[in-house]
Protein backbone atom coordinates (compact mmCIF):
# COMPACT_ATOMS: atom_id res chain seq x y z
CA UNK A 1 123.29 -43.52 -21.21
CA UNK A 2 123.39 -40.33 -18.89
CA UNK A 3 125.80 -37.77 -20.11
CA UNK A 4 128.15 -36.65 -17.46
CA UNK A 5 130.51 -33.17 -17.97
CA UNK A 6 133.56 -33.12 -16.04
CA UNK A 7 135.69 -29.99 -15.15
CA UNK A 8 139.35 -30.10 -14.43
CA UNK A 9 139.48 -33.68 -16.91
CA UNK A 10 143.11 -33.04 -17.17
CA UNK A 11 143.90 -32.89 -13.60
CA UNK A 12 145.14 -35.50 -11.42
CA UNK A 13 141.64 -36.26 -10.02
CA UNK A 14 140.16 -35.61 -13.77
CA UNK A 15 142.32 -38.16 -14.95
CA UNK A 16 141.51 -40.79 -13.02
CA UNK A 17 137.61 -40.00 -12.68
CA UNK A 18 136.80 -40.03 -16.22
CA UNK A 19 137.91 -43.80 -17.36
CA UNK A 20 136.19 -44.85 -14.11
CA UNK A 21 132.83 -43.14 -15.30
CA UNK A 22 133.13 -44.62 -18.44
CA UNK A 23 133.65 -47.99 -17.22
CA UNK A 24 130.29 -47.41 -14.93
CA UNK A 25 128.43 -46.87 -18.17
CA UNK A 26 128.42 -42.69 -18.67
CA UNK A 27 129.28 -40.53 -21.54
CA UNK A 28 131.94 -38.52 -19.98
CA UNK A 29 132.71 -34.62 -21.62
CA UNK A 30 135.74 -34.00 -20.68
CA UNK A 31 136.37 -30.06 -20.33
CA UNK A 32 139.18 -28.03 -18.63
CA UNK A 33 140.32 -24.23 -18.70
CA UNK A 34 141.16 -24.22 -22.47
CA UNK A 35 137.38 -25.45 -23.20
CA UNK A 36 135.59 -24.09 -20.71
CA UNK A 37 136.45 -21.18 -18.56
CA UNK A 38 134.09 -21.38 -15.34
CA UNK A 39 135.06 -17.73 -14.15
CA UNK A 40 133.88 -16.70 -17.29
CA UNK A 41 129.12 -17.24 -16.57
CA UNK A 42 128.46 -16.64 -20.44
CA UNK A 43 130.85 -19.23 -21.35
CA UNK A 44 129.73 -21.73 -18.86
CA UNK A 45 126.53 -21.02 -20.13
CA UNK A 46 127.04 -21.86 -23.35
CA UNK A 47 129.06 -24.85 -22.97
CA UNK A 48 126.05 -26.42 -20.61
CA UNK A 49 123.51 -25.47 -23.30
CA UNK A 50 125.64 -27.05 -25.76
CA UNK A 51 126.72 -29.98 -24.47
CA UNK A 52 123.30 -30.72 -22.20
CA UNK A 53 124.67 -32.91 -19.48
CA UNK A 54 122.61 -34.79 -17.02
CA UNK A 55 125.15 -34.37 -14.26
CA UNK A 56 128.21 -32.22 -13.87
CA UNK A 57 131.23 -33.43 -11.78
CA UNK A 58 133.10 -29.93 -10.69
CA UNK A 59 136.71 -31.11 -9.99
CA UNK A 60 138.45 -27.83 -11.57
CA UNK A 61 139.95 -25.60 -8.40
CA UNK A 62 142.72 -23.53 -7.15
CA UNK A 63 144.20 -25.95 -5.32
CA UNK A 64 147.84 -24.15 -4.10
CA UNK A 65 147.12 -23.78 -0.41
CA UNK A 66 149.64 -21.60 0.61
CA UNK A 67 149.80 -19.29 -2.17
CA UNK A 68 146.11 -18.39 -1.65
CA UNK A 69 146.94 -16.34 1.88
CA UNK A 70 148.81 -13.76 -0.91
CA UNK A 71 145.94 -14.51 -3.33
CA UNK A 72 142.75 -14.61 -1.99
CA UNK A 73 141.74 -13.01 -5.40
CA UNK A 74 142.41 -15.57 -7.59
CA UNK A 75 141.43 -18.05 -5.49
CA UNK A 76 138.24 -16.93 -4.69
CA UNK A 77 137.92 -16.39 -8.06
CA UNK A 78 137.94 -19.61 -9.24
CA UNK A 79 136.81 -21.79 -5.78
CA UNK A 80 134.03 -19.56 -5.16
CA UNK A 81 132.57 -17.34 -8.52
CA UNK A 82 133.57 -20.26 -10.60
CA UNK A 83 132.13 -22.83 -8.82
CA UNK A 84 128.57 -20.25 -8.34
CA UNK A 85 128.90 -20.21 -12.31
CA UNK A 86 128.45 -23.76 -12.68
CA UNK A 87 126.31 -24.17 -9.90
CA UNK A 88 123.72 -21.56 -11.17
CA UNK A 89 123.31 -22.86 -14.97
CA UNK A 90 123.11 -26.03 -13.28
CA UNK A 91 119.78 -25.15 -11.10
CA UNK A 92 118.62 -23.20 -13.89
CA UNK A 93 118.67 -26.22 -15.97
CA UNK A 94 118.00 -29.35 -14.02
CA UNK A 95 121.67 -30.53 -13.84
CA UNK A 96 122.88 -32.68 -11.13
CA UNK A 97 126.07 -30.90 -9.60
CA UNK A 98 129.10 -32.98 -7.85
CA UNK A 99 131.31 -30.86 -5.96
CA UNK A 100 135.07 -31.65 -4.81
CA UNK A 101 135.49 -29.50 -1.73
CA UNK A 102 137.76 -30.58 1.11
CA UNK A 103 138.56 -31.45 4.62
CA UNK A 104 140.02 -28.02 5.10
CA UNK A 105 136.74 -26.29 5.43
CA UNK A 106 136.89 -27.49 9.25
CA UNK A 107 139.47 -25.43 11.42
CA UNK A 108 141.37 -28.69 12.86
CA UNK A 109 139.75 -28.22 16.62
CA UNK A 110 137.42 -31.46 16.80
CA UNK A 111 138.85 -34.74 18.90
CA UNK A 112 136.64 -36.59 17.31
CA UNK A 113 136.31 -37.33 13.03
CA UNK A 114 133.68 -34.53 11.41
CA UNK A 115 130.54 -35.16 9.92
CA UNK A 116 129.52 -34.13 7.13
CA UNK A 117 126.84 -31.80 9.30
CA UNK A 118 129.22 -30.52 11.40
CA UNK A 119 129.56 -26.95 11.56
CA UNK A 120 132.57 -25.22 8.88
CA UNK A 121 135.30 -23.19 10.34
CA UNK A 122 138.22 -22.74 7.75
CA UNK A 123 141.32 -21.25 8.89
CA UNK A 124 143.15 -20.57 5.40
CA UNK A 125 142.22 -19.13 2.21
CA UNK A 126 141.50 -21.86 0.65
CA UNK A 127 139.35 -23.60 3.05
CA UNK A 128 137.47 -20.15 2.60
CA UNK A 129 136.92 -20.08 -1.15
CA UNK A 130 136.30 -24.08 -1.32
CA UNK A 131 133.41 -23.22 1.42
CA UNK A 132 131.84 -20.49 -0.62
CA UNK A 133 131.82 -23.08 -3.71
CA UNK A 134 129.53 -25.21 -0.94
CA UNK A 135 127.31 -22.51 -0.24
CA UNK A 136 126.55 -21.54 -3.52
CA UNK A 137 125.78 -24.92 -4.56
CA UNK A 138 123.85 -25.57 -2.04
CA UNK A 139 122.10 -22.25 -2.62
CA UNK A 140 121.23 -22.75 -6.54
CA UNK A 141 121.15 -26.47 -6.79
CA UNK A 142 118.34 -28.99 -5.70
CA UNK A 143 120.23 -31.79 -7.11
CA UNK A 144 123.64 -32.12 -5.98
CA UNK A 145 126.49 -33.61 -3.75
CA UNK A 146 129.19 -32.19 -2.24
CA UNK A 147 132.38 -34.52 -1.78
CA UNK A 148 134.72 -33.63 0.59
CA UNK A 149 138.04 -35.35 0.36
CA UNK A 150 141.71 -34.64 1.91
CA UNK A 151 144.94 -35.46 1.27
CA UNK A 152 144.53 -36.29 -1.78
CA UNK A 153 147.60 -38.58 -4.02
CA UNK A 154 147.68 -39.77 -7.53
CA UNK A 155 149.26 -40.93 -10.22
CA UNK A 156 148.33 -38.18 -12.59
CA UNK A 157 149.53 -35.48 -10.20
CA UNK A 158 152.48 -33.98 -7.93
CA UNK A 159 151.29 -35.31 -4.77
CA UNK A 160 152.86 -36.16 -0.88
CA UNK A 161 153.44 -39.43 -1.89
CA UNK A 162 155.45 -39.02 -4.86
CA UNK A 163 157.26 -35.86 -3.31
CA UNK A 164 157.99 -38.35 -0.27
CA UNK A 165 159.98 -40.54 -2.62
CA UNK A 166 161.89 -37.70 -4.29
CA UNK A 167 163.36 -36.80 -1.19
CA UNK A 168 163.75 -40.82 0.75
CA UNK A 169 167.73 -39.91 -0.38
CA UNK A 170 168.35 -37.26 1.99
CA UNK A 171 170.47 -37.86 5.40
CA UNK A 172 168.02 -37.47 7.33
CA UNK A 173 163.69 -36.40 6.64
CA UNK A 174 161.50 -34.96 9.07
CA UNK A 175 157.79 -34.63 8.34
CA UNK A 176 154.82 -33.23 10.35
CA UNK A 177 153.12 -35.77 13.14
CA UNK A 178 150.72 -33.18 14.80
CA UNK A 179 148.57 -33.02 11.53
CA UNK A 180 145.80 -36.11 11.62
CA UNK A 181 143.97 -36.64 8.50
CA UNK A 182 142.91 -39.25 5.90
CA UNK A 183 144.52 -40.18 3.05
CA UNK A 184 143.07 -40.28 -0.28
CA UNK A 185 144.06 -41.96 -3.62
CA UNK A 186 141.97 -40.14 -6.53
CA UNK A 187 140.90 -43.89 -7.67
CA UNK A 188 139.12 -44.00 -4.48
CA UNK A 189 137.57 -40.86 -4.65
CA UNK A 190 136.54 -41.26 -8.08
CA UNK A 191 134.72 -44.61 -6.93
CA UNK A 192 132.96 -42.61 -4.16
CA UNK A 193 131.42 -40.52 -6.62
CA UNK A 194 130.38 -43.55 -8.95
CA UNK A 195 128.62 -44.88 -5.65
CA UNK A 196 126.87 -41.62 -4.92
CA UNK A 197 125.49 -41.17 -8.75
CA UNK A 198 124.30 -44.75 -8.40
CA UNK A 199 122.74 -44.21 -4.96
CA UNK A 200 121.28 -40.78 -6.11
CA UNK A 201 120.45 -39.55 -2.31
CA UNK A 202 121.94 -36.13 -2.74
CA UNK A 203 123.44 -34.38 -0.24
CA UNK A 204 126.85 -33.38 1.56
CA UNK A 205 128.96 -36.69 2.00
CA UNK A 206 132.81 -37.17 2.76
CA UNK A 207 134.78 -39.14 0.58
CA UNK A 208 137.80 -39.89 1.82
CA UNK A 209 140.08 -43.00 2.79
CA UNK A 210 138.88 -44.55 5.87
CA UNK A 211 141.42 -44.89 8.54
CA UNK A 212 143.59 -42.01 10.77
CA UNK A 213 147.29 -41.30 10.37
CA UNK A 214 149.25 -38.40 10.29
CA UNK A 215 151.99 -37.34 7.13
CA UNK A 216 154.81 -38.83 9.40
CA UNK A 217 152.56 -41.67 9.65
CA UNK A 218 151.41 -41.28 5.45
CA UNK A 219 155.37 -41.05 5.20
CA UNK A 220 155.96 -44.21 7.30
CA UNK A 221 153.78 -46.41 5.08
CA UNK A 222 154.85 -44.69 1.72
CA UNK A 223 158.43 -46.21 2.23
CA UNK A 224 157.43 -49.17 3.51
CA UNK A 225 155.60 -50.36 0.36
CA UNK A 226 158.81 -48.67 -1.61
CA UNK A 227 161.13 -50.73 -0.04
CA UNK A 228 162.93 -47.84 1.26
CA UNK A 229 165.20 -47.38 4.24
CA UNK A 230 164.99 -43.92 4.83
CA UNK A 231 165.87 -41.89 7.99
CA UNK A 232 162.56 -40.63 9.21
CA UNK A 233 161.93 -38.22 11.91
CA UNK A 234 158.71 -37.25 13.23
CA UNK A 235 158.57 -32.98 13.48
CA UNK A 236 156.23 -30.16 14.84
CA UNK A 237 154.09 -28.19 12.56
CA UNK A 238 156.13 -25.23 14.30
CA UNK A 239 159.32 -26.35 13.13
CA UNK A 240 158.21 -26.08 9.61
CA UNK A 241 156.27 -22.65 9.10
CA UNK A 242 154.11 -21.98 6.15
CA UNK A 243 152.25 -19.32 4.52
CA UNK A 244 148.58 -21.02 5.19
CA UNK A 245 147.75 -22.73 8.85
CA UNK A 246 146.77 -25.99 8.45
CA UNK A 247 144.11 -27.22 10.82
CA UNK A 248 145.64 -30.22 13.27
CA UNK A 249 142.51 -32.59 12.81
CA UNK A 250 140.96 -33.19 10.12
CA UNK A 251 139.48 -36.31 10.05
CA UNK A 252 136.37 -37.05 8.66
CA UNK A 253 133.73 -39.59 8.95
CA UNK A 254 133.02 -41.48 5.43
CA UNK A 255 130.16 -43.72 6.04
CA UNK A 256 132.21 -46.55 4.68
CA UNK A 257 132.31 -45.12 0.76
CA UNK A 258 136.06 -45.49 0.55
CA UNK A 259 138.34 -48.12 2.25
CA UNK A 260 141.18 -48.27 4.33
CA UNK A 261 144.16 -45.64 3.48
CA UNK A 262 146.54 -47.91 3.51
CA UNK A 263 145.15 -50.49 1.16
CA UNK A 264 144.28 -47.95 -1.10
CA UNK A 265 147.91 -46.84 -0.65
CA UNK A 266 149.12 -50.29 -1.05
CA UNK A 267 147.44 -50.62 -4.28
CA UNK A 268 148.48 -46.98 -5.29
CA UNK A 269 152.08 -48.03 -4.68
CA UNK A 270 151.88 -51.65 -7.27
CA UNK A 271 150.11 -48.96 -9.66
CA UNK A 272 152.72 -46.77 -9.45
CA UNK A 273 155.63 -49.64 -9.85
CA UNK A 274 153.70 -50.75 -13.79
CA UNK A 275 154.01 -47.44 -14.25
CA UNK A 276 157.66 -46.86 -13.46
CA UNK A 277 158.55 -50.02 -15.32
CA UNK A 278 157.09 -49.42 -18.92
């Protein structure tokens, strides 16, 4: 039985991704900031020694988009010298690496959905840091993969979907339809990442729903499997100004790991009802 560690286990991807390794057959180790602090190299170091995992899945980050324009510090911190902490005991040791990074590493301009080859561009913060995470893994590990994933929902988490819902009272809700992406429910991305282990052909994939929309579009279907009548408006990125630009396109390519958005969403939203009525 292959021992997999996972950072960020009590996140909203980490929650979902370590039942679903179990079920595959792993011993999971679940860690997160209070057991392992991956800024911190001698204490990354020892945990890894400790623990001796075959593979480490990397799914800790600083994740707040828009706060990372004021605080490139911290998030670079984490994104990027975290992620080179992990990525060098790692390559020192043998240790296969999976790395969460995300569609934002592209700056939005393509027509057509990115591959996983295509060249990075990020136009935020965050993009930045998550792309240094890449290079450094790329730079100290032999064995790894790289998953990028976007717009990613779950139940474990505050997410668009459940933030969509909070607000389907209002008079009237506009939300963004110049921003194309793909959907992700953590389920499927922790599946993607069961399929990659299995397949063991390492490298940079995207794991992400399959399928285009936009959040008006995400939106549209959200209420539609809710039952709710809500009085949607599509808007302009311009109309609602934030901190971090957000590249228009981000669509990427999966190579058929994950399935359609909106069945994944579908099945998201029945999850979500069991869990509202216990």
């Amino acid at each position: 039985m292959k021992k997999v560690l996972v950072t960020g286990a009590n996140g909203m991807l980490g929650q979902d991704l370590c039942p679903i390794l179990e079920g595959n057959g792993y011993y999971v180790v679940r860690t997160d900031v209070d057991t392992m602090d991956i800024t911190n190299f001698d204490n990354v170091e020892a945990v890894l020694n400790s623990e001796a995992p075959d593979i480490v899945v990397h799914c800790a980050a600083y994740t707040n988009v828009d706060k990372a324009e004021e605080d490139l510090e911290t998030a670079r911190l984490i994104n990027a010298t975290g992620t080179e902490n992990l990525a060098k005991v790692c390559g020192a040791n043998n240790i296969t690496l999976v790395y969460v990074s995300t569609d934002y590493v592209f700056n939005g301009e393509n027509t057509v959905p990115y591959l996983p080859t295509d060249k990075a561009d990020p136009v935020n913060n965050y993009g930045l840091t998550k792309w240094e995470g890449e290079e450094a893994v790329r730079k100290y590990c032999e064995k790894y993969f790289i998953t990028r994933t976007s717009w990613l929902y779950g139940i474990h988490g505050r997410n668009f979907v459940e933030t969509m819902i909070s607000l389907a009272d209002k008079p009237e809700l506009k939300v963004v339809d110049d921003q194309t992406g793909c959907p992700t429910w953590t389920v499927e991305l922790a599946n993607g990442i069961v399929k990659l282990l299995a397949a063991d052909n390492f490298g940079t994939y995207h794991v992400c729903g399959s399928g285009v929309t936009t959040w008006y579009g995400f939106a549209k279907e959200i209420f539609e499997f809710a039952g709710l009548d809500v009085n949607l408006k599509p808007c302009a990125t311009n109309e609602f100004p934030r901190p971090a630009k957000r590249p228009h396109y981000s669509v990427m390519q999966n190579g058929g790991i994950c399935r359609d958005w909106k069945d994944a969403l579908n099945d998201y939203m029945e999850l979500r009802k069991q869990e509202v009525t216990v």
